[in-house]
PDB file of N, CA and C in Angstrom:
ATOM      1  N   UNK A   1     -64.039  -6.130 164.404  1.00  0.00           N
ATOM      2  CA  UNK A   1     -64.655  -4.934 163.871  1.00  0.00           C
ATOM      3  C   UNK A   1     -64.785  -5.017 162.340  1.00  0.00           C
ATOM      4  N   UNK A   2     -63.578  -5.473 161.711  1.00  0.00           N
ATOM      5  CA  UNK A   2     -63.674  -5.465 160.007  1.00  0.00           C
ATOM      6  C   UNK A   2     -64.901  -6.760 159.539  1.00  0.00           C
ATOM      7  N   UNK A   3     -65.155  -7.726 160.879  1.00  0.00           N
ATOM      8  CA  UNK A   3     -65.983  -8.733 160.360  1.00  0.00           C
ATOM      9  C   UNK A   3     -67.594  -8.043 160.552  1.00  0.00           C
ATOM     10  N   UNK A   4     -67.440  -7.290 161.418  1.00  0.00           N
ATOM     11  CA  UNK A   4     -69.196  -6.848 161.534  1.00  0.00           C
ATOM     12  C   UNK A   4     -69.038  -5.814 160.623  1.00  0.00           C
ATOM     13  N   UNK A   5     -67.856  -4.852 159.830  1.00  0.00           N
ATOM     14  CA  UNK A   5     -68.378  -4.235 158.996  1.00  0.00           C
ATOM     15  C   UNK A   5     -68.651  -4.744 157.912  1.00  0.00           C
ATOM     16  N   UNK A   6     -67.672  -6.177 157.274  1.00  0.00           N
ATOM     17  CA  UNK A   6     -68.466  -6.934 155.759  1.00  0.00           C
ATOM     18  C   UNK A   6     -69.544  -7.536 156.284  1.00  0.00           C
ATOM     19  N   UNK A   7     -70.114  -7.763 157.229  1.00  0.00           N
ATOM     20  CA  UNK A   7     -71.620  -8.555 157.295  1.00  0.00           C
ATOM     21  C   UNK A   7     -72.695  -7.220 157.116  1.00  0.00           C
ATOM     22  N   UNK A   8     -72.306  -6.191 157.468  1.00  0.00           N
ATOM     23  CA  UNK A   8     -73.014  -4.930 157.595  1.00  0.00           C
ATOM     24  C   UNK A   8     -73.060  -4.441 155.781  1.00  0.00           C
ATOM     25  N   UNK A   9     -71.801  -4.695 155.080  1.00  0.00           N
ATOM     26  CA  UNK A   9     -71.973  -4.133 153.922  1.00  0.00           C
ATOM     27  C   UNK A   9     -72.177  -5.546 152.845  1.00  0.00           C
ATOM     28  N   UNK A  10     -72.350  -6.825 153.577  1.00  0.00           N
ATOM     29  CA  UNK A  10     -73.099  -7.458 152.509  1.00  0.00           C
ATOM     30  C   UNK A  10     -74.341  -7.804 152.711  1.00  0.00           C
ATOM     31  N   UNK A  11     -75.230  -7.145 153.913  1.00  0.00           N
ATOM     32  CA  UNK A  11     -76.956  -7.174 154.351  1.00  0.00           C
ATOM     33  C   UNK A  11     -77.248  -6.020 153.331  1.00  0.00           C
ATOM     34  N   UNK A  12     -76.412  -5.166 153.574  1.00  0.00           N
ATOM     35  CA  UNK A  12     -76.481  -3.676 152.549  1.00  0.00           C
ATOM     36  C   UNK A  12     -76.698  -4.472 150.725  1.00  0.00           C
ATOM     37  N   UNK A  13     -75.532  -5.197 150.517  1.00  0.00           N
ATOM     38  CA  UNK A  13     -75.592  -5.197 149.213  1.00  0.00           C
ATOM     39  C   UNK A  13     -77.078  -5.883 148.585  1.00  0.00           C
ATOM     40  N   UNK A  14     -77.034  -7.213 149.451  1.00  0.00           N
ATOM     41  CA  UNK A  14     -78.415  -7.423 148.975  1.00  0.00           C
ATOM     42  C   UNK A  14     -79.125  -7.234 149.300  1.00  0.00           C
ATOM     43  N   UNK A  15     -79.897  -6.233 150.276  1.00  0.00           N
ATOM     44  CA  UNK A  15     -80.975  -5.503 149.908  1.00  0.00           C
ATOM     45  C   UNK A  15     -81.069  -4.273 148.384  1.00  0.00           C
ATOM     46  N   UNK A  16     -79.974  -4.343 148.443  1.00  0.00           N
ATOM     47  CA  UNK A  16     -79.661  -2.610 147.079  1.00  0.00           C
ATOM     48  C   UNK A  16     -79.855  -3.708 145.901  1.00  0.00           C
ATOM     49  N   UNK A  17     -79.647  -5.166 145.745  1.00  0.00           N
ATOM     50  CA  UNK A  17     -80.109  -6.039 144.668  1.00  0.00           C
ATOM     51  C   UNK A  17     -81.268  -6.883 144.302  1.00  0.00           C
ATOM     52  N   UNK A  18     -81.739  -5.906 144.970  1.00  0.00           N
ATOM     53  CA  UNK A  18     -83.135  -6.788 145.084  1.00  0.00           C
ATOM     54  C   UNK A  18     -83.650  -6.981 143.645  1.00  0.00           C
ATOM     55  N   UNK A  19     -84.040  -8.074 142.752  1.00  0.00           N
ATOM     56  CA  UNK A  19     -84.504  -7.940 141.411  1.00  0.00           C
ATOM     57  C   UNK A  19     -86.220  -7.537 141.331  1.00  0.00           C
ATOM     58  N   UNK A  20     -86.038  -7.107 139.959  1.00  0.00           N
ATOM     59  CA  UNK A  20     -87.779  -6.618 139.647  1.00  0.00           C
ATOM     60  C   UNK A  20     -87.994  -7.421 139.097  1.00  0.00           C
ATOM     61  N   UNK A  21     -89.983  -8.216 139.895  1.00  0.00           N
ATOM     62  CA  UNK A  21     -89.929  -9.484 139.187  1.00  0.00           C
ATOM     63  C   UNK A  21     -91.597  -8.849 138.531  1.00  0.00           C
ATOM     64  N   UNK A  22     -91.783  -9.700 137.717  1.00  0.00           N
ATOM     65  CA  UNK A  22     -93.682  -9.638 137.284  1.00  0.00           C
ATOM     66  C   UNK A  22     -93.925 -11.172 137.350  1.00  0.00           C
ATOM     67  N   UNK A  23     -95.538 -11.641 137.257  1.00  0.00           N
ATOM     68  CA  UNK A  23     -96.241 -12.836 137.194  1.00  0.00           C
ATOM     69  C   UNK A  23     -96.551 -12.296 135.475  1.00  0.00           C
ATOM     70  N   UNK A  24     -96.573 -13.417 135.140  1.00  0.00           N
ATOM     71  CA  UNK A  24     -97.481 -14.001 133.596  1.00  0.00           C
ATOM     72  C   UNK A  24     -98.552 -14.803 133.953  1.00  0.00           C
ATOM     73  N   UNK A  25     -99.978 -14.383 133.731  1.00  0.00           N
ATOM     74  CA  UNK A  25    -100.892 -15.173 134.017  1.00  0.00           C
ATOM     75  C   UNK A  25    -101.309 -16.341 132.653  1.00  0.00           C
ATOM     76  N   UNK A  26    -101.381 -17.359 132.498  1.00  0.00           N
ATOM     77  CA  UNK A  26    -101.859 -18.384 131.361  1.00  0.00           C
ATOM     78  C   UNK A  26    -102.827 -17.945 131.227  1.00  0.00           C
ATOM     79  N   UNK A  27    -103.740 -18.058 130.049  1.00  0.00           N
ATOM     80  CA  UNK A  27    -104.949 -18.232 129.407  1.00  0.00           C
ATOM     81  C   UNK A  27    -105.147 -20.052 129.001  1.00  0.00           C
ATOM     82  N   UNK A  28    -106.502 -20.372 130.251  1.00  0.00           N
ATOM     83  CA  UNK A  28    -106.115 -21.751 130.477  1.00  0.00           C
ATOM     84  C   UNK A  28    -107.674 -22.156 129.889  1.00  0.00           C
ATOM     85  N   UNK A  29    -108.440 -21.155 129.215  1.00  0.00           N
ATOM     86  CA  UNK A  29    -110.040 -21.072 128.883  1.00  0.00           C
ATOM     87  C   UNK A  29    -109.476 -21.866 127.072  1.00  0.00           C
ATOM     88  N   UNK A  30    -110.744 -22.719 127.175  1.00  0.00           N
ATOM     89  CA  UNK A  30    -110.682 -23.882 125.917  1.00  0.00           C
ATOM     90  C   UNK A  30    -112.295 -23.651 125.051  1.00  0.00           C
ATOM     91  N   UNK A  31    -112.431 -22.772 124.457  1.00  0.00           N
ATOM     92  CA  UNK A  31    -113.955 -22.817 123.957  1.00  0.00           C
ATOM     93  C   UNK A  31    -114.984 -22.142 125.564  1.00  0.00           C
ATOM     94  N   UNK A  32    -114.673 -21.535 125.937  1.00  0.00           N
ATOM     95  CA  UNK A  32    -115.335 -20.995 127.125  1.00  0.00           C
ATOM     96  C   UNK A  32    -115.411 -21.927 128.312  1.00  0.00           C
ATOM     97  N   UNK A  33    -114.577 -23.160 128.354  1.00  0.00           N
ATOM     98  CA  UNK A  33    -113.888 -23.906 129.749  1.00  0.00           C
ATOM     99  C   UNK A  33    -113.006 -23.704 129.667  1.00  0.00           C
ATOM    100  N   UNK A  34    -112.809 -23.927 131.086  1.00  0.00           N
ATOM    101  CA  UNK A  34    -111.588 -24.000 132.111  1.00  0.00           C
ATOM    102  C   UNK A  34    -110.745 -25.345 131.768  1.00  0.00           C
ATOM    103  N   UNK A  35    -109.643 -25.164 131.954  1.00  0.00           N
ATOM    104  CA  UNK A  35    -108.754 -26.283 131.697  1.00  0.00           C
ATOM    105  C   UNK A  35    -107.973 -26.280 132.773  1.00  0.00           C
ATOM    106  N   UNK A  36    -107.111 -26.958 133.076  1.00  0.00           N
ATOM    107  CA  UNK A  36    -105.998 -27.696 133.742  1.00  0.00           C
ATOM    108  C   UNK A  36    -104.830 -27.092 133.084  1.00  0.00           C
ATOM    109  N   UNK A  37    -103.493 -25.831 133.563  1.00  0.00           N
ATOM    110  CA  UNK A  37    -102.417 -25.740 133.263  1.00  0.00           C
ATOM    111  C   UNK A  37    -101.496 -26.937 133.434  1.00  0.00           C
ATOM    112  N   UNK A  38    -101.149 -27.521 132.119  1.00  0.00           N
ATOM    113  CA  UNK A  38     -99.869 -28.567 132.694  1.00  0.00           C
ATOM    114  C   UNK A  38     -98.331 -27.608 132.017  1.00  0.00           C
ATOM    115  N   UNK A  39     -98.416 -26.474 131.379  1.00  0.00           N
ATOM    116  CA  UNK A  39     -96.958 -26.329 131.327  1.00  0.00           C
ATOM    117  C   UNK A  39     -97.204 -24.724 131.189  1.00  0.00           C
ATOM    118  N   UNK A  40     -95.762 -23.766 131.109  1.00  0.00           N
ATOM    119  CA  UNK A  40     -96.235 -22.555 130.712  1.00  0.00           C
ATOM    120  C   UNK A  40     -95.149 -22.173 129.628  1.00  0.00           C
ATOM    121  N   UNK A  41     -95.816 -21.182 128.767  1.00  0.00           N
ATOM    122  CA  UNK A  41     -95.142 -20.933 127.361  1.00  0.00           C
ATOM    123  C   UNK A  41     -94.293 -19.044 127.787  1.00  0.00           C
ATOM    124  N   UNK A  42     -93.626 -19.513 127.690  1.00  0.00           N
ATOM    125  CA  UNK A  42     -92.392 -18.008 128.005  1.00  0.00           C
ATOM    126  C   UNK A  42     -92.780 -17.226 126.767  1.00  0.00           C
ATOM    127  N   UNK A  43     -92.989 -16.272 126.869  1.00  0.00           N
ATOM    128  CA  UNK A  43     -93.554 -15.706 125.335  1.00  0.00           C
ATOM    129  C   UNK A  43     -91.898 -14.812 125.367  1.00  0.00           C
ATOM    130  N   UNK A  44     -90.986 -14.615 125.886  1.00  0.00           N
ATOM    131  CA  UNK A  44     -89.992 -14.032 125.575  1.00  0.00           C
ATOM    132  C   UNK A  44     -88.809 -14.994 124.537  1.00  0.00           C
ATOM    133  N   UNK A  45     -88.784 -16.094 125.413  1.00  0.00           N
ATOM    134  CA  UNK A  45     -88.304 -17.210 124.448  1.00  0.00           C
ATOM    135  C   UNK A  45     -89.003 -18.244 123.124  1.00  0.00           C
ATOM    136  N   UNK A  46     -89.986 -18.246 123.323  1.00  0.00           N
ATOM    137  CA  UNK A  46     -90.749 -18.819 122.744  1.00  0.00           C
ATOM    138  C   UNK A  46     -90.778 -20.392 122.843  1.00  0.00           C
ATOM    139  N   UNK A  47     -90.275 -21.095 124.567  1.00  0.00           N
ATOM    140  CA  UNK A  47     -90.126 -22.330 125.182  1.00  0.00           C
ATOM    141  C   UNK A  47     -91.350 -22.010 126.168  1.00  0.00           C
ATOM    142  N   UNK A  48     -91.515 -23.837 126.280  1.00  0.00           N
ATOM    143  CA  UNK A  48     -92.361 -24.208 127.058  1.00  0.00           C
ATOM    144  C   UNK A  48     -91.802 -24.854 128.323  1.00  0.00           C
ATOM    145  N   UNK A  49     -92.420 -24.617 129.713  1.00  0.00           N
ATOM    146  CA  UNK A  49     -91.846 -25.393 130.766  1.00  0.00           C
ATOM    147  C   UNK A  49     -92.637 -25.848 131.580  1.00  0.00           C
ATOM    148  N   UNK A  50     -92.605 -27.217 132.309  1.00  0.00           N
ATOM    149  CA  UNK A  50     -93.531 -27.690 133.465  1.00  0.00           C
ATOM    150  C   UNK A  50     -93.651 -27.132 134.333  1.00  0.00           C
ATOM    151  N   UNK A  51     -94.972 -27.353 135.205  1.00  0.00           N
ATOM    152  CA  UNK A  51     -95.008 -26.847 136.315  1.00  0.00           C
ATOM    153  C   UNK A  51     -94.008 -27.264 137.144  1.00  0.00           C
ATOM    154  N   UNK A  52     -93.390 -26.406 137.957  1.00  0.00           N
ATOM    155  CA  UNK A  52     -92.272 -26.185 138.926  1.00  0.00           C
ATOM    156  C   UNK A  52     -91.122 -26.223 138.823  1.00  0.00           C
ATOM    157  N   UNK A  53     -90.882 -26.099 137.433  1.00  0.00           N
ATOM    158  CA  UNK A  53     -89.365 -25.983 136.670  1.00  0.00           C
ATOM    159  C   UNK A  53     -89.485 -24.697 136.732  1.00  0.00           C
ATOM    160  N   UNK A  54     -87.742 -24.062 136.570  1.00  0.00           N
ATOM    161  CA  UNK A  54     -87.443 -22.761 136.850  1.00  0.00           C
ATOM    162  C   UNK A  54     -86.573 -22.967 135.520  1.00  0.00           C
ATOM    163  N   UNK A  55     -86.164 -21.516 135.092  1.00  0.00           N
ATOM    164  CA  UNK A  55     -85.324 -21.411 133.911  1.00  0.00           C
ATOM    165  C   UNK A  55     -85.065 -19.960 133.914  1.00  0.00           C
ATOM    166  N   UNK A  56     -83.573 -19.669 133.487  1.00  0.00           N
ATOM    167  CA  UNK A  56     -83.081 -18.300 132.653  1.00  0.00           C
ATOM    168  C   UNK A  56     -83.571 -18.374 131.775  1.00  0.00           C
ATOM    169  N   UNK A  57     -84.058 -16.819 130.942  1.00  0.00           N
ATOM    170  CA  UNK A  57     -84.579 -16.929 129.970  1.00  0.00           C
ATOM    171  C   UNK A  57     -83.638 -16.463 128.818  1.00  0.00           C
ATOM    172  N   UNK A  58     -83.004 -15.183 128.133  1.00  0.00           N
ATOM    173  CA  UNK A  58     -82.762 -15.020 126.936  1.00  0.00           C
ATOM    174  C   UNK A  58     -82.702 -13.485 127.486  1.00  0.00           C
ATOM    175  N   UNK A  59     -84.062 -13.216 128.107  1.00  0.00           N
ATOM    176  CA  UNK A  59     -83.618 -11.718 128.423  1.00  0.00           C
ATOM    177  C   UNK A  59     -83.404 -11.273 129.809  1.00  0.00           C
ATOM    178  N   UNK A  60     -82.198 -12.309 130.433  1.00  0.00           N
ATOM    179  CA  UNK A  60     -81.695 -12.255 131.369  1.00  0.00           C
ATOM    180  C   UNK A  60     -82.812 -12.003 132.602  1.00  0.00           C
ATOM    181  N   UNK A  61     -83.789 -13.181 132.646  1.00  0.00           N
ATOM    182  CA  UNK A  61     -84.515 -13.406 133.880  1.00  0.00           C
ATOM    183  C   UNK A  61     -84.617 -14.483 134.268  1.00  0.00           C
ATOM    184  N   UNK A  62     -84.802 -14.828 135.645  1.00  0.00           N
ATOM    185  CA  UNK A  62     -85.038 -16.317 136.118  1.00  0.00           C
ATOM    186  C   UNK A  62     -86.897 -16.340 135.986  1.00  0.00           C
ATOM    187  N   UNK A  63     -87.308 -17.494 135.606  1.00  0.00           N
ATOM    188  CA  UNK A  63     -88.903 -17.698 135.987  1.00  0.00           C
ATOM    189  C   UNK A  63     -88.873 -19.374 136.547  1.00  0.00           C
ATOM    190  N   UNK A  64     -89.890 -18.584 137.127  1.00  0.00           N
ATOM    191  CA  UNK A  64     -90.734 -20.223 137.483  1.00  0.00           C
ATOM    192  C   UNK A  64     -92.140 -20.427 137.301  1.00  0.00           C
ATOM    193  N   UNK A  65     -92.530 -21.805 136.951  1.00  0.00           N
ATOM    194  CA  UNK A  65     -94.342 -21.970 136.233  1.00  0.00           C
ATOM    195  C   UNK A  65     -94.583 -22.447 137.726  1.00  0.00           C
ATOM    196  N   UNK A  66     -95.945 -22.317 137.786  1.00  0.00           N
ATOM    197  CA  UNK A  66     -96.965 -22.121 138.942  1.00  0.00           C
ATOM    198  C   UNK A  66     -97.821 -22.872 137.641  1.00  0.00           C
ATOM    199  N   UNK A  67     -99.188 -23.508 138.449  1.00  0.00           N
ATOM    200  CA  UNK A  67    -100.854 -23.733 137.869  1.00  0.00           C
ATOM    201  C   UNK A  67    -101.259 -22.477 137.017  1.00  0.00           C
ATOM    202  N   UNK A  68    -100.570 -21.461 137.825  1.00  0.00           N
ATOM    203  CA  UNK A  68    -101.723 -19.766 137.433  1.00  0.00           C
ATOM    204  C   UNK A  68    -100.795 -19.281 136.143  1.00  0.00           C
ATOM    205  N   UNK A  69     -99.582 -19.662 135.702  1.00  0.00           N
ATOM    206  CA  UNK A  69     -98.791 -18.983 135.050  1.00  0.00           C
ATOM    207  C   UNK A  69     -97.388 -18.930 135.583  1.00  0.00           C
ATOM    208  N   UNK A  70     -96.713 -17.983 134.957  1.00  0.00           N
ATOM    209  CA  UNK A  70     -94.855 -17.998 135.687  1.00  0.00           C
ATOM    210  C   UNK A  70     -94.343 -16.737 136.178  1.00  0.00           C
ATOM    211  N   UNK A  71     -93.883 -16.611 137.107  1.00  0.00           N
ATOM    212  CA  UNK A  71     -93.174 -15.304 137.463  1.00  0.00           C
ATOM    213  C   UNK A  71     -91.984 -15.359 137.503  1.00  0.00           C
ATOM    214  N   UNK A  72     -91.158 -13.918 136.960  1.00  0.00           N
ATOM    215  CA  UNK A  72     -90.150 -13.845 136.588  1.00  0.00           C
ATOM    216  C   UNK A  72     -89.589 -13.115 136.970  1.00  0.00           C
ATOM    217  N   UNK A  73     -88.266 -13.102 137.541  1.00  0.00           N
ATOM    218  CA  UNK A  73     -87.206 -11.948 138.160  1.00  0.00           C
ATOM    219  C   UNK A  73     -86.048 -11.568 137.153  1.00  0.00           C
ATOM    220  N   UNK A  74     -86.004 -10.557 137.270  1.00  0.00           N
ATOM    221  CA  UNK A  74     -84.831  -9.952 136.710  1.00  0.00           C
ATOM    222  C   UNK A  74     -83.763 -10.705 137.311  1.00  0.00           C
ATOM    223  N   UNK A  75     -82.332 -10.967 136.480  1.00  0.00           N
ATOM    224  CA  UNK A  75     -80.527 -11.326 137.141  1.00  0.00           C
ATOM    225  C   UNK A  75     -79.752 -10.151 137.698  1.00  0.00           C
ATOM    226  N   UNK A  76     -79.928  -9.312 137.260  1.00  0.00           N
ATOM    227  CA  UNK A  76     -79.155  -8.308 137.522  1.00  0.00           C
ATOM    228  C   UNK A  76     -79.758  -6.854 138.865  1.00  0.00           C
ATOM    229  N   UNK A  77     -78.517  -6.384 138.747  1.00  0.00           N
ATOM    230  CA  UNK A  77     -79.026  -5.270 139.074  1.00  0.00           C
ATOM    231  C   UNK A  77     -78.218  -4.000 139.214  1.00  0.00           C
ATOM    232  N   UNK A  78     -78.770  -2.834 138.701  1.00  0.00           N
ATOM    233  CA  UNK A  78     -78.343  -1.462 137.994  1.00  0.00           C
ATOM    234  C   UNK A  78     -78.017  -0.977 138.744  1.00  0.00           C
ATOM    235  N   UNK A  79     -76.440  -0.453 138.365  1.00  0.00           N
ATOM    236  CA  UNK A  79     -75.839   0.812 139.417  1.00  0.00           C
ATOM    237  C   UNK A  79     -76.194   1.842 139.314  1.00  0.00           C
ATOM    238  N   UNK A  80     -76.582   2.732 140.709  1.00  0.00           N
ATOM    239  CA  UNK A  80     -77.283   4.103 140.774  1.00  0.00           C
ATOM    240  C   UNK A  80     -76.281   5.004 141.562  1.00  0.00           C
ATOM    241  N   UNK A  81     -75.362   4.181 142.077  1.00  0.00           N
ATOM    242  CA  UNK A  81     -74.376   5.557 142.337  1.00  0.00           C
ATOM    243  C   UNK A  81     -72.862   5.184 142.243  1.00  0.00           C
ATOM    244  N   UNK A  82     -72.057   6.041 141.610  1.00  0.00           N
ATOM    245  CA  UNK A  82     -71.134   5.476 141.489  1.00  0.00           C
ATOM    246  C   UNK A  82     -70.000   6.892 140.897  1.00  0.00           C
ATOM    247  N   UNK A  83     -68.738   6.320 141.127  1.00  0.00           N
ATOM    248  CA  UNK A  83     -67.519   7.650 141.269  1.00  0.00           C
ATOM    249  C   UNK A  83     -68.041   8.380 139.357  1.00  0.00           C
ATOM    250  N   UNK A  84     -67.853   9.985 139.450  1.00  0.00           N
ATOM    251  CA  UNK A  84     -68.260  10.517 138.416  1.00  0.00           C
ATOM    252  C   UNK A  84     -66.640  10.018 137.285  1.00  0.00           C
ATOM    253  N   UNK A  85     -67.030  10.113 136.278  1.00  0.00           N
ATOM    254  CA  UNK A  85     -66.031  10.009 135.269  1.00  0.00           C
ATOM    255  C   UNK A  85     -65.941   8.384 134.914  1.00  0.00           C
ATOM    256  N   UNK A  86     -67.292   7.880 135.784  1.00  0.00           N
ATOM    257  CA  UNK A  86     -67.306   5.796 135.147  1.00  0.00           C
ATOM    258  C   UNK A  86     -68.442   6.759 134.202  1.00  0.00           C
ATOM    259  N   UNK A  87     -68.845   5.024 133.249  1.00  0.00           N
ATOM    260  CA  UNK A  87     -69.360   4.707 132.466  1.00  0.00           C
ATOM    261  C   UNK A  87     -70.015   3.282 133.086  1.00  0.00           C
ATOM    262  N   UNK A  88     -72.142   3.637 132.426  1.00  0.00           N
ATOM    263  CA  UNK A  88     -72.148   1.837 132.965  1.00  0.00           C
ATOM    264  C   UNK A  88     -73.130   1.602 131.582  1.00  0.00           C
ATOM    265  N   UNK A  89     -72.666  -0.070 131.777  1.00  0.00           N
ATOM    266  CA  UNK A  89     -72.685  -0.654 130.316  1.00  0.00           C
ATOM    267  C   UNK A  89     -73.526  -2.074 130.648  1.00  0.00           C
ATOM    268  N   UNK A  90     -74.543  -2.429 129.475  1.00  0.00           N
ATOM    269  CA  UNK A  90     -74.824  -3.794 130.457  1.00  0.00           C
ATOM    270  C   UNK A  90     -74.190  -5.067 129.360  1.00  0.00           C
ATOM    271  N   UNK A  91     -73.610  -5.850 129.923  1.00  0.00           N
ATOM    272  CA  UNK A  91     -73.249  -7.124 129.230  1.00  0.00           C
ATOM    273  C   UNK A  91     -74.572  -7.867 129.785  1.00  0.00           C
ATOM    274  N   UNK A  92     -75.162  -8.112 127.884  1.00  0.00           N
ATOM    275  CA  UNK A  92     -76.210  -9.087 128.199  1.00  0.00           C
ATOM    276  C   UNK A  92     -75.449 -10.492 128.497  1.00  0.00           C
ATOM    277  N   UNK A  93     -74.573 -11.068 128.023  1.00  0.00           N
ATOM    278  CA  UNK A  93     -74.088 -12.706 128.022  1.00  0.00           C
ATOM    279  C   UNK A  93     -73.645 -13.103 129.854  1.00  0.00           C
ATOM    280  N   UNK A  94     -73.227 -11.889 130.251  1.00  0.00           N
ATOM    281  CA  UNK A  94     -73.325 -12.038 131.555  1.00  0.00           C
ATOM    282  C   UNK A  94     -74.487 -11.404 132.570  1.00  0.00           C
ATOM    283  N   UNK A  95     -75.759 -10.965 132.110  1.00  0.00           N
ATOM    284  CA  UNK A  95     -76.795 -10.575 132.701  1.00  0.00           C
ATOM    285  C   UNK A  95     -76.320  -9.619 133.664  1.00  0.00           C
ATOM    286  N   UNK A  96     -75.559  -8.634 133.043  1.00  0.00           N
ATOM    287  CA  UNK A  96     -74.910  -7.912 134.364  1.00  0.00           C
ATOM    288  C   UNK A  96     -74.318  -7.004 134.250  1.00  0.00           C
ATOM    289  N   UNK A  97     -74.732  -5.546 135.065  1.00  0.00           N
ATOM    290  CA  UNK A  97     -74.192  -4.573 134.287  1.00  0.00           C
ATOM    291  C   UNK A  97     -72.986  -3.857 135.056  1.00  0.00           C
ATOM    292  N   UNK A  98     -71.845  -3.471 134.039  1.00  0.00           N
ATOM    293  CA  UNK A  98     -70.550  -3.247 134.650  1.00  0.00           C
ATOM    294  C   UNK A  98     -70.323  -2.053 134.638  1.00  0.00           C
ATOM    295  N   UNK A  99     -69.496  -1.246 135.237  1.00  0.00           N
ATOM    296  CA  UNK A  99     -69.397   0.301 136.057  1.00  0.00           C
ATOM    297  C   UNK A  99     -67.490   0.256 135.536  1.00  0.00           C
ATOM    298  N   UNK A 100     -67.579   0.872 134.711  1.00  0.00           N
ATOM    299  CA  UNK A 100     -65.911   1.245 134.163  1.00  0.00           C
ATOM    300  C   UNK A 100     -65.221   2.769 134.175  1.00  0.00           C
ATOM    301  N   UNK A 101     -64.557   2.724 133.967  1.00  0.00           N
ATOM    302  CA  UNK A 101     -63.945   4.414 133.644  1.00  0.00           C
ATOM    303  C   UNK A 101     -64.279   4.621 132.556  1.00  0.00           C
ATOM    304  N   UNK A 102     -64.839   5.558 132.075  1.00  0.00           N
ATOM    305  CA  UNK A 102     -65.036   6.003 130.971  1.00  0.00           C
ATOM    306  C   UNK A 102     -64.066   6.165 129.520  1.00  0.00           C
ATOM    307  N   UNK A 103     -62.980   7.079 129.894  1.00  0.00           N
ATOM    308  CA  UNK A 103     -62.156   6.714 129.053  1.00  0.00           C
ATOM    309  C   UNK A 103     -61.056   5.851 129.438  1.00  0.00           C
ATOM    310  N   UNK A 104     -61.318   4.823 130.000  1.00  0.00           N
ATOM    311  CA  UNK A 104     -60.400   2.897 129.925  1.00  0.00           C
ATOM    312  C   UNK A 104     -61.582   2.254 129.974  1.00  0.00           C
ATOM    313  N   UNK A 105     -62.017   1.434 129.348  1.00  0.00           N
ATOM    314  CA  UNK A 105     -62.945   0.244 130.126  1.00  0.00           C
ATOM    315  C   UNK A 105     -62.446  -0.636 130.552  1.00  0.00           C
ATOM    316  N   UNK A 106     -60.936  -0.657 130.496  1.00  0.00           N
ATOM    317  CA  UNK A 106     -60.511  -2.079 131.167  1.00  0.00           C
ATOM    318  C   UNK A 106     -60.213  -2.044 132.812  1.00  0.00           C
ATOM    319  N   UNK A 107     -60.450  -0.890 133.240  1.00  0.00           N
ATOM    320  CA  UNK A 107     -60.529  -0.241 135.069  1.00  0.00           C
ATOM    321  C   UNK A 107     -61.877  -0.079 134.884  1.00  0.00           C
ATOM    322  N   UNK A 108     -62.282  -0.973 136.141  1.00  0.00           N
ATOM    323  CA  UNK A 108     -63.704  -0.556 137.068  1.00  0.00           C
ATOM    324  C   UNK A 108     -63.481   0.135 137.792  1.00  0.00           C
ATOM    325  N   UNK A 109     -65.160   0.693 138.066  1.00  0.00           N
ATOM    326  CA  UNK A 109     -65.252   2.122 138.921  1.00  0.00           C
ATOM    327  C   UNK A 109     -65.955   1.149 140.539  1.00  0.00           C
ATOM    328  N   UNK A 110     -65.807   1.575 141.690  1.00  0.00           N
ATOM    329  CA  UNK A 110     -66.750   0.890 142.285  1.00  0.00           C
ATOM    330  C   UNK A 110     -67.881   1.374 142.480  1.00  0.00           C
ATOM    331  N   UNK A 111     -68.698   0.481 142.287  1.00  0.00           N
ATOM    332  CA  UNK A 111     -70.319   1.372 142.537  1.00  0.00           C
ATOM    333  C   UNK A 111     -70.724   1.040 144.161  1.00  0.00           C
ATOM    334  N   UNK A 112     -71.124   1.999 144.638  1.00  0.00           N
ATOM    335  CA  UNK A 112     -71.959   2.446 145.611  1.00  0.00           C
ATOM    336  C   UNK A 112     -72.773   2.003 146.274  1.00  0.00           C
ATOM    337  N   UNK A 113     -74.042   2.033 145.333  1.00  0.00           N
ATOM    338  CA  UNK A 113     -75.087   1.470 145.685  1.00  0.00           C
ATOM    339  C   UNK A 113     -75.921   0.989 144.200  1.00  0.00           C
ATOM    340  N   UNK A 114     -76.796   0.152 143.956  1.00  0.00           N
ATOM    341  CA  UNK A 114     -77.876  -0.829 143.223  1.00  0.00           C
ATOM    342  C   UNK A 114     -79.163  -0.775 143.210  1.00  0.00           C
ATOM    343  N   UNK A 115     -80.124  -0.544 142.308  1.00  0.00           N
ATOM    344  CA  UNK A 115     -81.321  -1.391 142.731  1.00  0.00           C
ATOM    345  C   UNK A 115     -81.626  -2.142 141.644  1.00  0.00           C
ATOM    346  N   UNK A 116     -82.998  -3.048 142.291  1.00  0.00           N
ATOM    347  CA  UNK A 116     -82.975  -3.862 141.431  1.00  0.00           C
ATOM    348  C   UNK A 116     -83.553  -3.816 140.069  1.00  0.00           C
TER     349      UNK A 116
END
């Protein structure tokens, strides 16, 4: 019974983490032709990457380059419910945002539920 309830509350967790992703489309036009994408430029980092390389970026997202450009997902994901009297805080160095007691931060609160 305790094993079908953690499989039940970790189908739960990651769906509640689902990340928010967007596409970056290239501008691949050269004098009014078309060109050939061979890499894509992260305009958040200001790095370049080959097609089908993946990378964290700086503002805590994963991307990957495609021909068309790169799409990028968020790491984290934001607590939306959680015991009253936390505090939530995001640590960028760990892409990840933490749910504390308000007055201790060194006790976590548990959160609830996530999205992404």
């Amino acid at each position: 019974m305790n094993l079908l309830l953690g499989i039940a509350l970790l189908l739960l967790a990651a769906q509640l983490s689902e990340s928010a992703c967007f596409f970056q489309r290239q501008d691949t036009r050269v004098r009014g032709k078309s060109r050939v994408l061979m890499r894509c430029f992260d305009k958040f980092d200001g790095t370049d990457h080959y097609i089908g390389e993946s990378w964290n970026n700086s503002n805590c997202l994963k991307c990957e380059c495609s021909p068309d450009g790169y799409e990028c997902c968020e790491l984290y994901s934001k607590p939306t419910n959680y015991a009253s009297g936390c505090a939530v805080y995001f640590d960028a160095k760990a892409c990840a945002f933490r749910v504390h007691v308000a007055s201790d931060p060194s006790v976590e609160c548990p959160v609830l539920a996530a999205i992404g």
